[in-house]
Protein backbone atom coordinates (compact mmCIF):
# COMPACT_ATOMS: atom_id res chain seq x y z
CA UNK A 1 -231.57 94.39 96.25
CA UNK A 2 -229.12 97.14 95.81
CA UNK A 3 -226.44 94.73 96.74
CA UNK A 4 -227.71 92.19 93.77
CA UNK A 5 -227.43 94.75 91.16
CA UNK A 6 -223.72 95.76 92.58
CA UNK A 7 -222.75 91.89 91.80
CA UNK A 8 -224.05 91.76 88.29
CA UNK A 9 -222.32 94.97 87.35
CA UNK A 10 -219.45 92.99 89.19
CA UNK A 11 -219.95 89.81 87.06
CA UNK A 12 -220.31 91.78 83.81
CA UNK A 13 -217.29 93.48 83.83
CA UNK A 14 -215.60 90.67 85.28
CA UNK A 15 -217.22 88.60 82.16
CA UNK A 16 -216.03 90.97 79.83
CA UNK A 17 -212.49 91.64 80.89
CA UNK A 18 -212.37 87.36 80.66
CA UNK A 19 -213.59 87.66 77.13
CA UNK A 20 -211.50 90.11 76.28
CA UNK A 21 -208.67 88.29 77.93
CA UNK A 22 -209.57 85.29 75.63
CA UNK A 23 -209.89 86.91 72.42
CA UNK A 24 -206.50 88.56 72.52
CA UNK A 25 -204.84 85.99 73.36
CA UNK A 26 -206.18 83.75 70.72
CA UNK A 27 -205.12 86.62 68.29
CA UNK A 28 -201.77 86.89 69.26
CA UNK A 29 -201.18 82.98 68.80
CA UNK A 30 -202.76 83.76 65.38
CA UNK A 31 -200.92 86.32 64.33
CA UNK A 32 -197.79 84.04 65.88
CA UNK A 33 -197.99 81.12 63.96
CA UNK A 34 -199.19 82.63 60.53
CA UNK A 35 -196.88 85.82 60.24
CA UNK A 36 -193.35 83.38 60.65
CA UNK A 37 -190.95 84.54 58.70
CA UNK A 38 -189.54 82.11 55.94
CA UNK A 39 -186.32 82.07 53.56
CA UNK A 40 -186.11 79.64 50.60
CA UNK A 41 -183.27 79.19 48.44
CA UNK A 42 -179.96 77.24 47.92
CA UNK A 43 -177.11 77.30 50.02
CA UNK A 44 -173.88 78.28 49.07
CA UNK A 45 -171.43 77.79 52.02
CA UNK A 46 -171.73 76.11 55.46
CA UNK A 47 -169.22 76.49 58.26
CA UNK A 48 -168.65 75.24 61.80
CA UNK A 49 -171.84 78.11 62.94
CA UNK A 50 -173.21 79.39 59.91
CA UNK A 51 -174.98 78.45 56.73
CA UNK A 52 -175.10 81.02 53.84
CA UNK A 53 -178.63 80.70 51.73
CA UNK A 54 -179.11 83.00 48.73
CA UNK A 55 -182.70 83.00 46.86
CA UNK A 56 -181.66 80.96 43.59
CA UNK A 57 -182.73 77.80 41.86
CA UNK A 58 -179.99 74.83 41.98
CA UNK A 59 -180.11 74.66 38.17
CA UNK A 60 -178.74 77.99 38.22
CA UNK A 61 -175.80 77.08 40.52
CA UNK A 62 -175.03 73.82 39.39
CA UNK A 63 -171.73 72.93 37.88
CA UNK A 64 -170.22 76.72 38.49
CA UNK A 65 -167.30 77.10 39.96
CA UNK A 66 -167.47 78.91 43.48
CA UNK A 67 -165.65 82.14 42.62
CA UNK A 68 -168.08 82.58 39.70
CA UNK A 69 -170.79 81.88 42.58
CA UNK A 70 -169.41 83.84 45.60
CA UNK A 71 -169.22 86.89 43.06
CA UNK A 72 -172.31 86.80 41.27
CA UNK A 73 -174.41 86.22 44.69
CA UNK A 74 -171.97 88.84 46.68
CA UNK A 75 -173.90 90.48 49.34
CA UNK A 76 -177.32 88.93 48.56
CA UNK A 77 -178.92 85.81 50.86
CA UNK A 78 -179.04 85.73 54.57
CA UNK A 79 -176.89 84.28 57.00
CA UNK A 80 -178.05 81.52 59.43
């Protein structure tokens, strides 16, 4: 009898460990796939290993000359 009631206690916490297990893990794949981080924008330059992409609309970047551009958007964007 005393042996019986050892197992249960052993199943139990085994069960709830599992559960546990589960529910973390299907929060971190959440919090994975939702929290992505994300840059929109236009880019400006592209090299052999690099893109530059600044957070503007292309109407406000069409038909300007790149100086006009690489000043104006100096030290903004991000770098891929």
């Amino acid at each position: 009898m005393k042996e019986r009631v050892k197992l249960n206690k052993i199943m139990k916490r085994l069960l709830l460990i599992i559960t546990s297990l589960i529910i973390i893990t299907a929060l971190s794949v959440l919090f994975f796939f939702t929290i992505t981080p994300s840059f929109t924008g236009v880019i400006l330059e592209v090299n052999k290993s690099s893109i530059w992409v600044v957070e503007a609309s292309a109407h406000n970047i069409k038909n300007k000359p790149d100086d006009e551009l690489y000043e104006k958007y100096k030290y903004q964007g991000i770098v891929f």
